[in-house]
C-alpha atoms as a PDB file:
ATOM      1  CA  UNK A   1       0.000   0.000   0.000  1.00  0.00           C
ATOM      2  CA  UNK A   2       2.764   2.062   1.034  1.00  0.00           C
ATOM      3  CA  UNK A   3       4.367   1.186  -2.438  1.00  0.00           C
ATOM      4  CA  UNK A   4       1.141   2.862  -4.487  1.00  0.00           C
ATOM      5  CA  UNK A   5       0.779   5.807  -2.548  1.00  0.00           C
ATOM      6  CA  UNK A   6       4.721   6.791  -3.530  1.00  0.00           C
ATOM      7  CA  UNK A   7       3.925   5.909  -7.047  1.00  0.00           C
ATOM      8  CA  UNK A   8       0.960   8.198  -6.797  1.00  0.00           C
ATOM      9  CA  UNK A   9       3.088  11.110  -5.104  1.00  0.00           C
ATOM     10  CA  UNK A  10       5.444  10.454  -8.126  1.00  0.00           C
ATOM     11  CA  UNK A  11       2.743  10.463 -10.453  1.00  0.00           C
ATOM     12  CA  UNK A  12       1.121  13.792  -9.842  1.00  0.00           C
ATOM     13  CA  UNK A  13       4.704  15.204  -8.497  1.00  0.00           C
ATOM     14  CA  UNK A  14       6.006  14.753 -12.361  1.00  0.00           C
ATOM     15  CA  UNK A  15       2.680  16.324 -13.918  1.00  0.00           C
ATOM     16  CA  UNK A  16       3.976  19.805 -12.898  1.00  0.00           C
ATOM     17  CA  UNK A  17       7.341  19.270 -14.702  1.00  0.00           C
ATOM     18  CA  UNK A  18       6.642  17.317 -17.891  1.00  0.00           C
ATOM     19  CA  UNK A  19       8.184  17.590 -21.154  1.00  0.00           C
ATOM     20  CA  UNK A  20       6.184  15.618 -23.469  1.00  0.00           C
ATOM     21  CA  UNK A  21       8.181  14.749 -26.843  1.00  0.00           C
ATOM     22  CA  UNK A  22       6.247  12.976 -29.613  1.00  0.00           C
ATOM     23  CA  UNK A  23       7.716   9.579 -30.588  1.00  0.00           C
ATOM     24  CA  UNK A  24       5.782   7.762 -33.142  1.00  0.00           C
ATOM     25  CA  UNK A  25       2.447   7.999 -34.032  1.00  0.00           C
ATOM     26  CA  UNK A  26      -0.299   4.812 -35.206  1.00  0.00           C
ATOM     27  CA  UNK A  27      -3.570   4.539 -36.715  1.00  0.00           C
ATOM     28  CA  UNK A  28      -5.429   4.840 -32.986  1.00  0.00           C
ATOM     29  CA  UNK A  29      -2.749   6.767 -31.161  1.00  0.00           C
ATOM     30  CA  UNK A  30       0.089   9.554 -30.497  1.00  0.00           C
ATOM     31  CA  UNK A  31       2.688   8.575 -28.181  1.00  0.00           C
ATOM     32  CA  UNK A  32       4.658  10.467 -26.116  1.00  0.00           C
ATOM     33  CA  UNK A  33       7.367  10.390 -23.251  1.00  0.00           C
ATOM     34  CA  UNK A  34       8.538  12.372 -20.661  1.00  0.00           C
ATOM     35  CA  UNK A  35      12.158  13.053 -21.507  1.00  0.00           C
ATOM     36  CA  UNK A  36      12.476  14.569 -17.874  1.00  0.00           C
ATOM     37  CA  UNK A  37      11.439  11.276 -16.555  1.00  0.00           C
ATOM     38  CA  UNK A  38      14.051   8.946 -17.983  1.00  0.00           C
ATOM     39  CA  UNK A  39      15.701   7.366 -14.916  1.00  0.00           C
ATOM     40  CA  UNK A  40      18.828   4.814 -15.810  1.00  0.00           C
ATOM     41  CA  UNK A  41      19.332   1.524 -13.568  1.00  0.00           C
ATOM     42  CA  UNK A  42      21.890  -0.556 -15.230  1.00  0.00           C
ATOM     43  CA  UNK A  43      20.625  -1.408 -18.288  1.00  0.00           C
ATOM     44  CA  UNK A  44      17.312  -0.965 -17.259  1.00  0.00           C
ATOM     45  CA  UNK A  45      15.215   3.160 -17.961  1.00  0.00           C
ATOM     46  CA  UNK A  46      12.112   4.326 -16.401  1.00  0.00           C
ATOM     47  CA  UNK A  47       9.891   6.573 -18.357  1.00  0.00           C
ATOM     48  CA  UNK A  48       6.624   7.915 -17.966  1.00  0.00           C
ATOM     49  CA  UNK A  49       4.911   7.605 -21.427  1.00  0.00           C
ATOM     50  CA  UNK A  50       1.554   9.076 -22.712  1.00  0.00           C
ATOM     51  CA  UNK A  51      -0.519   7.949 -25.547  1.00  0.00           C
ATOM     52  CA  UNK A  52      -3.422  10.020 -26.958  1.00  0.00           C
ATOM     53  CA  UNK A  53      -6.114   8.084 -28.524  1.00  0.00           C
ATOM     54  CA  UNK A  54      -7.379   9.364 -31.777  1.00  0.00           C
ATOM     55  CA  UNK A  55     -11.170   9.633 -31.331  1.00  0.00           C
ATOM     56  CA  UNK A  56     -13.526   9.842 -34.109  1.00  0.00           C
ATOM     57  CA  UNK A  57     -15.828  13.079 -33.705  1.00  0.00           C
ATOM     58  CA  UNK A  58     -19.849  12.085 -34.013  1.00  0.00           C
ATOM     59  CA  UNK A  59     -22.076  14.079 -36.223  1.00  0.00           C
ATOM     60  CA  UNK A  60     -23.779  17.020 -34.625  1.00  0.00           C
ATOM     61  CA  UNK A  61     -26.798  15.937 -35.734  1.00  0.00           C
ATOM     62  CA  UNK A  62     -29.045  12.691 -35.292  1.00  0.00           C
ATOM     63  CA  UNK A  63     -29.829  12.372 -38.735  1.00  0.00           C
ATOM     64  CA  UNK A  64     -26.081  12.038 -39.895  1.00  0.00           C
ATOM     65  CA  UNK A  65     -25.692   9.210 -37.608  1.00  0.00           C
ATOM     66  CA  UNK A  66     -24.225   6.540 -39.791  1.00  0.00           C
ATOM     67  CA  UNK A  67     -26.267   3.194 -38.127  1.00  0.00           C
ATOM     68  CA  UNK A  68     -29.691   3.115 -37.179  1.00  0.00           C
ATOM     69  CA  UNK A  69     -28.723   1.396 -33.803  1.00  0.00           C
ATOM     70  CA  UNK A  70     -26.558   4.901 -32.948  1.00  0.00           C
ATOM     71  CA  UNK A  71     -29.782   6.976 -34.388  1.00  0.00           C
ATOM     72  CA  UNK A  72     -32.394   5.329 -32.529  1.00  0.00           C
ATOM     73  CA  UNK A  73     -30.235   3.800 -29.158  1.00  0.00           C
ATOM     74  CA  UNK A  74     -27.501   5.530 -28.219  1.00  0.00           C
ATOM     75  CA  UNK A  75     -28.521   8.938 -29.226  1.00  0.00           C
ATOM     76  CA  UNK A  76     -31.862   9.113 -26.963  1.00  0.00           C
ATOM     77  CA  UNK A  77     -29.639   7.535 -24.009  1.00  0.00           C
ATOM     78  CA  UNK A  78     -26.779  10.066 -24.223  1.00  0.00           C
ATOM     79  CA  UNK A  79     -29.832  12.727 -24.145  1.00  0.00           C
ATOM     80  CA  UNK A  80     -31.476  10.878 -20.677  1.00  0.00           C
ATOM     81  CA  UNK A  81     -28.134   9.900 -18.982  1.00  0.00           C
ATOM     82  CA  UNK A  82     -25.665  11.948 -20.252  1.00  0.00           C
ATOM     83  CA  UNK A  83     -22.417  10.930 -22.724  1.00  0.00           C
ATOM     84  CA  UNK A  84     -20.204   7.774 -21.702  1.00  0.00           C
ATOM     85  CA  UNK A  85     -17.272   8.799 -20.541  1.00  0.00           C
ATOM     86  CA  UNK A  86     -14.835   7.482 -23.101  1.00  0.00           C
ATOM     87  CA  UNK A  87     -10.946   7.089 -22.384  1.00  0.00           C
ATOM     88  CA  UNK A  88      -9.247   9.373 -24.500  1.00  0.00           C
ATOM     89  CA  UNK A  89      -5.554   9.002 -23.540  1.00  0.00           C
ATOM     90  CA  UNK A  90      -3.160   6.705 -20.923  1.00  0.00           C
ATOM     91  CA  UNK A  91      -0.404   7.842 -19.617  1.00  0.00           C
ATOM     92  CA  UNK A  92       1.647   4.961 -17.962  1.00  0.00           C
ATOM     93  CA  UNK A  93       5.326   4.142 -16.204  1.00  0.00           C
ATOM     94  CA  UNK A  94       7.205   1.590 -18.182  1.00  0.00           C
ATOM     95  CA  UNK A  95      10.541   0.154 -17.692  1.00  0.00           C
ATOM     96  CA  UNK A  96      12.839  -1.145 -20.855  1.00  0.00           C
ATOM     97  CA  UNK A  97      15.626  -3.462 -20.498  1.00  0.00           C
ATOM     98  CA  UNK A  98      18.330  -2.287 -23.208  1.00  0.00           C
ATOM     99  CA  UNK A  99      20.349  -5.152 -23.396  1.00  0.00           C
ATOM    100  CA  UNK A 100      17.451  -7.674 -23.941  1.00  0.00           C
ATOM    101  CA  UNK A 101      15.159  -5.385 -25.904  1.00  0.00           C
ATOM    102  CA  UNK A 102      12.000  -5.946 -23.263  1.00  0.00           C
ATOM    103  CA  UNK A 103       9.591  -4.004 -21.439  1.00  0.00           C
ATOM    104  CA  UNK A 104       6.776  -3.832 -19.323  1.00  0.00           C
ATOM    105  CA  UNK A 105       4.369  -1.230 -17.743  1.00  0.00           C
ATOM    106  CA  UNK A 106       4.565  -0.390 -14.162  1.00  0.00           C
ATOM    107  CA  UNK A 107       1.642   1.578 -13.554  1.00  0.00           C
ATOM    108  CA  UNK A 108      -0.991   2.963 -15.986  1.00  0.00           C
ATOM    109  CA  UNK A 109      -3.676   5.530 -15.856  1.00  0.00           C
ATOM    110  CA  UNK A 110      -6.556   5.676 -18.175  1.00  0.00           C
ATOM    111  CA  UNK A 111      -7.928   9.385 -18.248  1.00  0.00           C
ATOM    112  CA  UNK A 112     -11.033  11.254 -19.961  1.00  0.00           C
ATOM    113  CA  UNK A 113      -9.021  13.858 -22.114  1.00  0.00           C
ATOM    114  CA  UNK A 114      -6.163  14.520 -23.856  1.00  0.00           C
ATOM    115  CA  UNK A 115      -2.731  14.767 -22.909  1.00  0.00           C
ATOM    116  CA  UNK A 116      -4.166  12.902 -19.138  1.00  0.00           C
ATOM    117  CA  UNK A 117      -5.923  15.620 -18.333  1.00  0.00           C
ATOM    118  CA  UNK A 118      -9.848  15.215 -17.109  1.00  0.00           C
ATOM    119  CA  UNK A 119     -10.947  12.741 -14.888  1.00  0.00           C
ATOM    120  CA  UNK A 120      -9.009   9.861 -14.284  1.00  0.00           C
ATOM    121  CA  UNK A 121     -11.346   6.609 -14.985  1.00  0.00           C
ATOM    122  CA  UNK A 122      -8.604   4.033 -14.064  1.00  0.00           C
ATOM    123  CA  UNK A 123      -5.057   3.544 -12.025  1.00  0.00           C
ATOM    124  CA  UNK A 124      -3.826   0.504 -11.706  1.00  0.00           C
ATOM    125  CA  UNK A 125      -0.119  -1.261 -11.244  1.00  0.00           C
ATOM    126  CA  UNK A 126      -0.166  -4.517 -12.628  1.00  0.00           C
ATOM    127  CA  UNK A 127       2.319  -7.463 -12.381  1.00  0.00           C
ATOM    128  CA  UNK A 128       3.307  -7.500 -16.080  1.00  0.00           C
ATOM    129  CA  UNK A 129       5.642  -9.915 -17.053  1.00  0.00           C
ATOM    130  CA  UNK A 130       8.565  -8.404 -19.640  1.00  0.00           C
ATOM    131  CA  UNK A 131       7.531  -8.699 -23.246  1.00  0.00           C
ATOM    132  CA  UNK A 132      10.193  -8.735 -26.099  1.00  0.00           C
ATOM    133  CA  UNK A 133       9.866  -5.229 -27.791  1.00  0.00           C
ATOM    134  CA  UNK A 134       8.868  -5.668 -31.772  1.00  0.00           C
ATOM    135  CA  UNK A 135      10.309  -3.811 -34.653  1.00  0.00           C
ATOM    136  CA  UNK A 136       8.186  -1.380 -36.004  1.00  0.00           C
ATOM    137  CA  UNK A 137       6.049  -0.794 -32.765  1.00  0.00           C
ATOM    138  CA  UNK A 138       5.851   2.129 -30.583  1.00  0.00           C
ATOM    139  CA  UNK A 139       7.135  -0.051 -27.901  1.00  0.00           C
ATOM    140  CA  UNK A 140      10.609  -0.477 -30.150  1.00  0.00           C
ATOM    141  CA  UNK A 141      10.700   2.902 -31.273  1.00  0.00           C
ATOM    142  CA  UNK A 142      10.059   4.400 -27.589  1.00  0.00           C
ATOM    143  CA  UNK A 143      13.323   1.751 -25.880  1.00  0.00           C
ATOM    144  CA  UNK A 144      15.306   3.014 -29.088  1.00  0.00           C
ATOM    145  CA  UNK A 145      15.092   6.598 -28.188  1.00  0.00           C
ATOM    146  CA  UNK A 146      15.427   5.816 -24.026  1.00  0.00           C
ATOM    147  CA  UNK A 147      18.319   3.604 -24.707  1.00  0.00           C
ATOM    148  CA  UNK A 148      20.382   6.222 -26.334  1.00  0.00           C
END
């Protein structure tokens, strides 16, 4: 317990003081790290990363829906309950092992705006196990540029 609430005083401590440099960009996201956050343990960096989901904009309009279901369903609902909140961007501390090419996520936050701003929906720290980092992947492109 002790161990989250550090991770949480890290967390916000390193909101005030982030640099946010765009790495590599997919289909569904923008990813970004911290370059102030890159801490070096043998062959082994911590970085706090954010990725922005891209998030396609609904018309303004019911009648430009584009399925009947979002027309006649989600529309009326959104007008009783209010809009799902939808997670728009994660911002998460990995660690990358150089010499092996691995990494794995630390701690991740799943928030309701860009850039992990708006209300956060999730936190969680989960056990990952390391995962060999692919070519071509943000993951590969991200331990390139922390490995430097």
């Amino acid at each position: 317990m002790i161990n989250f609430f550090f991770i949480l005083t890290v967390f916000f401590a390193q909101d005030a003081h982030a640099d946010w440099v765009k790495i590599t960009e997919t289909d569904t996201a923008v990813h970004y790290v911290d370059s102030n956050s890159v801490r070096k343990i043998g062959d082994i960096r911590l970085v706090w990363e954010l990725q922005n989901l891209k998030v396609e904009k609904r018309p303004a309009v019911w009648w430009q829906e584009k399925s009947l279901l979002e027309m006649i369903w989600r529309r009326p609902m959104e007008v009783i309950f209010g809009p799902p909140e939808k997670k728009i961007s994660f911002r998460y501390r990995s660690e990358y092992n150089c010499k092996n090419s691995t990494w794995r996520v630390s701690f991740y936050s799943s928030h309701s705006g860009p850039m992990a701003t708006g209300k956060i929906l999730k936190q969680v720290e989960p056990d990952y196990a390391w995962a060999y980092a692919s070519p071509n992947t943000p993951a590969m492109n991200i331990l390139k540029k922390v490995c430097r």
